[in-house]
Protein backbone atom coordinates (compact mmCIF):
# COMPACT_ATOMS: atom_id res chain seq x y z
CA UNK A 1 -31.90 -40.33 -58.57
CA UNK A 2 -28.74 -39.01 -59.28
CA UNK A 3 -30.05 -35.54 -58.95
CA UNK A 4 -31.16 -36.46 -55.51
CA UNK A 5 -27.91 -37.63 -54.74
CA UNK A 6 -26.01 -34.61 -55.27
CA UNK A 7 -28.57 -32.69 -53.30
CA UNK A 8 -28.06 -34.35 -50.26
CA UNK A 9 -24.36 -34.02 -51.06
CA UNK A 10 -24.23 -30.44 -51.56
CA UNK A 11 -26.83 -30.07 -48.20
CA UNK A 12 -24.29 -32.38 -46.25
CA UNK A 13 -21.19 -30.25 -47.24
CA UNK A 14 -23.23 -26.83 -46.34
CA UNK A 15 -24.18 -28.30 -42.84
CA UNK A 16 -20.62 -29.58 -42.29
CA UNK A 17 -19.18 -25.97 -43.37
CA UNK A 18 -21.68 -24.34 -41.18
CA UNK A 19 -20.52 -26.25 -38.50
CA UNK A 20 -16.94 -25.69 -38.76
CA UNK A 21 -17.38 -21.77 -39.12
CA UNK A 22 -19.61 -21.76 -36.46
CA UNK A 23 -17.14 -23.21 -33.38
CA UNK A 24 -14.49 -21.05 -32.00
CA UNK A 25 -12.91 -20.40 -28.78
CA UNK A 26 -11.79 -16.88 -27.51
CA UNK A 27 -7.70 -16.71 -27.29
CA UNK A 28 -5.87 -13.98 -24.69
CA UNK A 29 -2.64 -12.73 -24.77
CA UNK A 30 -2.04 -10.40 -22.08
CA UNK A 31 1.19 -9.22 -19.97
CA UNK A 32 3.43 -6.30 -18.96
CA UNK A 33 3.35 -3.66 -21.47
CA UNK A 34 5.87 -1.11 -19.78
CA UNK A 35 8.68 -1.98 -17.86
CA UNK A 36 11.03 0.14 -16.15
CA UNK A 37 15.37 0.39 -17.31
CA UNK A 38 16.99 -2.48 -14.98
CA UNK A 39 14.05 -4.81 -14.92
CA UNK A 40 15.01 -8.59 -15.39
CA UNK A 41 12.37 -10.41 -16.74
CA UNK A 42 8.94 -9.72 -18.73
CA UNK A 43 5.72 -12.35 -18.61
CA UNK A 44 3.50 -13.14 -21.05
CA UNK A 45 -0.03 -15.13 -20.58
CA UNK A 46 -2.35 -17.10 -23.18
CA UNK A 47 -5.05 -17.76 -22.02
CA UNK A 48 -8.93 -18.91 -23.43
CA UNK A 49 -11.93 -17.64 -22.97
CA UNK A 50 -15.14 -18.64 -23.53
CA UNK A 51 -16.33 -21.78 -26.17
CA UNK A 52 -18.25 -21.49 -28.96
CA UNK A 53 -19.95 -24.73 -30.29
CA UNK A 54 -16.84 -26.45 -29.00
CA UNK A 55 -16.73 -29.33 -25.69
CA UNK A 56 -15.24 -28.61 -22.82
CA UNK A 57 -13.40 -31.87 -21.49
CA UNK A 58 -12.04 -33.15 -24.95
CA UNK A 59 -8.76 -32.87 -26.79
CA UNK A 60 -7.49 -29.03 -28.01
CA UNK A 61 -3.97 -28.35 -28.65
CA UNK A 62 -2.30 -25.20 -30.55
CA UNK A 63 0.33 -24.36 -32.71
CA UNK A 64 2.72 -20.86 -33.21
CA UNK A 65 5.37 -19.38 -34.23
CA UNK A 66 7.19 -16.92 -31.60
CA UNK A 67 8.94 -13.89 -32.58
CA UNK A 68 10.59 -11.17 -30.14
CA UNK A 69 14.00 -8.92 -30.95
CA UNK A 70 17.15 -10.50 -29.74
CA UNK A 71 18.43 -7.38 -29.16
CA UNK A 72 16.05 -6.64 -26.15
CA UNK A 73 15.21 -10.22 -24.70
CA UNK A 74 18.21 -13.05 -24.66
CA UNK A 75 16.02 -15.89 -24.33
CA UNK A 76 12.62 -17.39 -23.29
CA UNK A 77 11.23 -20.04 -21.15
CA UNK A 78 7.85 -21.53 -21.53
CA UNK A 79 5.66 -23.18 -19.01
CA UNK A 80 2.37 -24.93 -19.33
CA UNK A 81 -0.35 -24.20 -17.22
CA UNK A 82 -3.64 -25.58 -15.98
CA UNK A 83 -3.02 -29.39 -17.82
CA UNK A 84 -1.68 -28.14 -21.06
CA UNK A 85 1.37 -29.82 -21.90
CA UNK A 86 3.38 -26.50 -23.63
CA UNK A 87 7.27 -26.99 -25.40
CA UNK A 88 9.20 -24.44 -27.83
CA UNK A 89 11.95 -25.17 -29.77
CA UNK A 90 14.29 -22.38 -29.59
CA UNK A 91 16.00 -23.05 -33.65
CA UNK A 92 12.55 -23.17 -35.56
CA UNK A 93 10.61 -20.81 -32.94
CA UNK A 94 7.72 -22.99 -32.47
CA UNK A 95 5.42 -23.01 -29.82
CA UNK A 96 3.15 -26.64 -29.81
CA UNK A 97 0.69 -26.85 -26.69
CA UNK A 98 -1.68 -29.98 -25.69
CA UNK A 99 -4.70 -30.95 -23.64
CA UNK A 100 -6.52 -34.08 -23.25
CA UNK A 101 -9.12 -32.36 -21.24
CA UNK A 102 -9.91 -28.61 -22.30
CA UNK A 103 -11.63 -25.97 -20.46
CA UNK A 104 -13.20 -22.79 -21.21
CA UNK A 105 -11.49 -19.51 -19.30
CA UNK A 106 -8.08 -20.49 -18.04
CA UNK A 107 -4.83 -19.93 -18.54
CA UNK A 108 -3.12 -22.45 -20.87
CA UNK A 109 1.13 -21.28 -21.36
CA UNK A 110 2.92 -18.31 -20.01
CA UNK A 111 6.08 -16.58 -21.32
CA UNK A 112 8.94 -15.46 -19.42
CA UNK A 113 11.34 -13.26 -21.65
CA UNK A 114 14.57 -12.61 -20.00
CA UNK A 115 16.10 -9.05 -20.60
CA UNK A 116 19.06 -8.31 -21.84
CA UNK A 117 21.73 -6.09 -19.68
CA UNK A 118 21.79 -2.52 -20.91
CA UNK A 119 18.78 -2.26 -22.63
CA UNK A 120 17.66 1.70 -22.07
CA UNK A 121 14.48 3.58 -22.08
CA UNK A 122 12.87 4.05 -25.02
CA UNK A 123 13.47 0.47 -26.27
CA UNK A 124 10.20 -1.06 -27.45
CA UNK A 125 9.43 -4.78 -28.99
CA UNK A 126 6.54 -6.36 -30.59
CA UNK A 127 6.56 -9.79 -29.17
CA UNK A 128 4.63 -12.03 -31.62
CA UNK A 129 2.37 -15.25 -31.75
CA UNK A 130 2.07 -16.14 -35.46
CA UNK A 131 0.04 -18.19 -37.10
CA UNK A 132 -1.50 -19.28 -33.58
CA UNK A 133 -3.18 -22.09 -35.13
CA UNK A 134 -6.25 -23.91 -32.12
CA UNK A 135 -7.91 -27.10 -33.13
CA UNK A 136 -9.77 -29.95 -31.63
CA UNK A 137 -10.50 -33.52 -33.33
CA UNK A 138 -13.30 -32.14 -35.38
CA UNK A 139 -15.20 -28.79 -35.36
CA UNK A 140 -12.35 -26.70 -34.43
CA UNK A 141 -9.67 -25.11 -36.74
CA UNK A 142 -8.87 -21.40 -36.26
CA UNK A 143 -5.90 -19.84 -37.11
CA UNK A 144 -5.05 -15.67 -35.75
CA UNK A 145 -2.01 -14.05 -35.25
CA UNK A 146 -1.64 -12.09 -31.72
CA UNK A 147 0.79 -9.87 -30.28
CA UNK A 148 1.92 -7.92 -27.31
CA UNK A 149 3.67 -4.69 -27.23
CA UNK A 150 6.64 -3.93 -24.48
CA UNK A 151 8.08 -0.52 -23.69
CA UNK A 152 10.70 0.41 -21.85
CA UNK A 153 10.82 3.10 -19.37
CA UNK A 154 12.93 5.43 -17.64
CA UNK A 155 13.05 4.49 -13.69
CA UNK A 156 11.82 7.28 -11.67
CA UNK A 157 14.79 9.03 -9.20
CA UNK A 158 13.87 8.81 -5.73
CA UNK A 159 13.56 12.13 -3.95
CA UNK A 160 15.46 12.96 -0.67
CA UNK A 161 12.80 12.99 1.92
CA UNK A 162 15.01 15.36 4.05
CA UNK A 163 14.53 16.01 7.99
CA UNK A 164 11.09 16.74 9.26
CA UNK A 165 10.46 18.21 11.77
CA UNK A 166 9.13 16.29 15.00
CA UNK A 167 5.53 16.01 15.90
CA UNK A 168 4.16 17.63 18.68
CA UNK A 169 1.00 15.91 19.74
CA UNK A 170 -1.23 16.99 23.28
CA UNK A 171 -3.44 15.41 24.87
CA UNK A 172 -4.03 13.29 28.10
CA UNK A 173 -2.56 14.53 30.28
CA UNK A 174 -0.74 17.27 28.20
CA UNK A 175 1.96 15.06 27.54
CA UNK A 176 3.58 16.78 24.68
CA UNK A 177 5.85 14.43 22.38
CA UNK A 178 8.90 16.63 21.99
CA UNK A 179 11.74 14.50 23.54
CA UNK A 180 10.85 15.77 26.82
CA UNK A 181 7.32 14.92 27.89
CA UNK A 182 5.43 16.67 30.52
CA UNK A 183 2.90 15.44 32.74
CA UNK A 184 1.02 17.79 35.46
CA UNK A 185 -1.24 16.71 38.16
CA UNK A 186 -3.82 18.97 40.02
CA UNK A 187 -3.97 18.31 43.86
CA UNK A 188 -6.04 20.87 46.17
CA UNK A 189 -4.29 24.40 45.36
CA UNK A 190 -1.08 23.00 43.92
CA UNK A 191 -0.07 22.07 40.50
CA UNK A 192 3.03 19.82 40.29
CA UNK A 193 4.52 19.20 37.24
CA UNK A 194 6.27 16.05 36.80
CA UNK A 195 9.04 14.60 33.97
CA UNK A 196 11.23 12.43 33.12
CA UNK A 197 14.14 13.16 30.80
CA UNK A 198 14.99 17.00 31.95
CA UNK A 199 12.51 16.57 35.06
CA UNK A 200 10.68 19.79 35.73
CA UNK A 201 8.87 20.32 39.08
CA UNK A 202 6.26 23.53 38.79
CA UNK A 203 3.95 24.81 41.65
CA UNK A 204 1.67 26.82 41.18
CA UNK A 205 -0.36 28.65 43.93
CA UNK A 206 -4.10 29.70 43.36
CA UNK A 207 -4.44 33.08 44.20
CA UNK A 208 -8.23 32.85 44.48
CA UNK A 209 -7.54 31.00 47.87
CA UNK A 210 -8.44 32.95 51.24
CA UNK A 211 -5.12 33.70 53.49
CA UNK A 212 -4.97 32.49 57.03
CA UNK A 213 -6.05 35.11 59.90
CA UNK A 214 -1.74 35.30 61.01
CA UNK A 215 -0.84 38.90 60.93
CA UNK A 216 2.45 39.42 58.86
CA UNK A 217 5.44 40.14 60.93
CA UNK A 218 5.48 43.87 60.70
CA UNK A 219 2.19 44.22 61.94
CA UNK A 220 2.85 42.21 64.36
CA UNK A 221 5.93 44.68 65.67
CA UNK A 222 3.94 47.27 65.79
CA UNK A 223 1.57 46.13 67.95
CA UNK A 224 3.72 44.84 70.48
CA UNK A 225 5.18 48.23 70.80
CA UNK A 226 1.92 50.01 70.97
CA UNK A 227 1.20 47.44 73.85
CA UNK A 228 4.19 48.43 75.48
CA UNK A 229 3.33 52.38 75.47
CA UNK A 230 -0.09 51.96 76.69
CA UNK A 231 0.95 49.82 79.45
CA UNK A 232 3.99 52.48 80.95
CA UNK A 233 1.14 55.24 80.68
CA UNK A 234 -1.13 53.33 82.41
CA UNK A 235 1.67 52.49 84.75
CA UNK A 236 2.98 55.77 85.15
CA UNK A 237 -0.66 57.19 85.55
CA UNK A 238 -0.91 54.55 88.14
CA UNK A 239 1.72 55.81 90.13
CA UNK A 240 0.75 59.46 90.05
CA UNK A 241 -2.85 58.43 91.43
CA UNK A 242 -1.67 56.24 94.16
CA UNK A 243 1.40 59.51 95.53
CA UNK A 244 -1.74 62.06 95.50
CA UNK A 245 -3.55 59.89 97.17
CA UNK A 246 -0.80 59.31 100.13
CA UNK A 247 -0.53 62.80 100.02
CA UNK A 248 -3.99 63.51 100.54
């Protein structure tokens, strides 16, 4: 009997330990990793991930202790988030965090690290979460030690974009984008050109056009004087006929 006893013991104790090893819930601890000289504040997340063997909806809280260097950061505040109920004591560095109804993948406390003035590139710190101890009211009790590592960098110089040059852009009505646009309009044989600012008027004359029959005004000289000669011969002959005639 007794041996029978401390079977179901020893069976009990193996199922319970089974049990225990076998729940576990994913921690995160993510945030800015480089930050550039002249930057005020750093953030830091925790967050869970998924559940393993472990209720969503039931009690979880954690436990930590927070390290960072003084001479980088000058303090910290920390803020609960997503129902967790998050304090830290600034003398014995502990973080506690509570929830009376846990969920898997969320966000539970984030970290806000104020920087100290002067702090130059090349400064880095190991901000720590020791001991960061999660447990529910039974199958839960893991205990890890997590860490995030902050750089700081040199702030890049901004270059002098200079003067550029203006665009020219055409099209439309060949308006060109200069300062001074240009607009032409094609009417029958013409081309005017019309602007405003520095107004340009152009016309242009299409030499494939056919001239009018008007003589130019040289020709027409020289005509009328051939007109002229041909009418005193004619007179003059006139007047010879009609004399040899009377004398006849």
């Amino acid at each position: 009997m007794k041996k029978v006893i401390s079977l179901v013991v020893l069976v009990s104790i193996i199922l319970v330990a089974n049990t225990v090893l076998a729940a576990s819930a994913k921690v995160n601890v993510t945030g800015q990793t480089a930050i550039e000289e002249g930057t005020k504040t750093v953030t830091m997340t925790v967050s869970l991930g998924a559940f393993d063997d472990v209720a969503e909806g039931e009690t979880l809280g954690f436990q930590a202790t927070l390290e960072y260097n003084n001479n980088i950061f000058d303090s910290v505040t920390v803020q609960g988030l997503n129902g967790w109920d998050v304090s830290y004591e600034d003398s014995s560095k502990v973080v506690t965090g509570l929830t009376k109804s846990s969920k898997a993948n969320v966000q539970i406390a984030t970290f806000t690290f104020t920087v100290k003035d002067g702090v130059t590139a090349g400064s880095t710190d190991n901000i720590l979460l020791n001991n960061f101890l999660l447990s529910n009211d039974g199958t839960l009790n893991q205990e890890e030690n997590y860490s995030l590592k902050v750089s700081i960098i040199e702030k890049p110089t901004s270059e002098d974009p200079g003067t550029t040059e203006p665009e020219n852009e055409v099209g439309g009505n060949n308006i060109v984008n200069n300062g001074n646009s240009v607009g032409n309009k094609v009417t029958g044989n013409n081309v005017a050109g019309s602007t405003k600012n520095n107004t340009v008027y152009n016309t242009i004359k299409d030499n494939t056009v056919k001239g009018s029959n008007k003589l130019p005004a040289a020709g027409l000289t020289n005509t009328i004087i051939i007109s002229a000669v041909v009418v005193l011969i004619v007179g003059v002959g006139f007047m010879i006929r009609s004399k040899t005639i009377k004398l006849k």
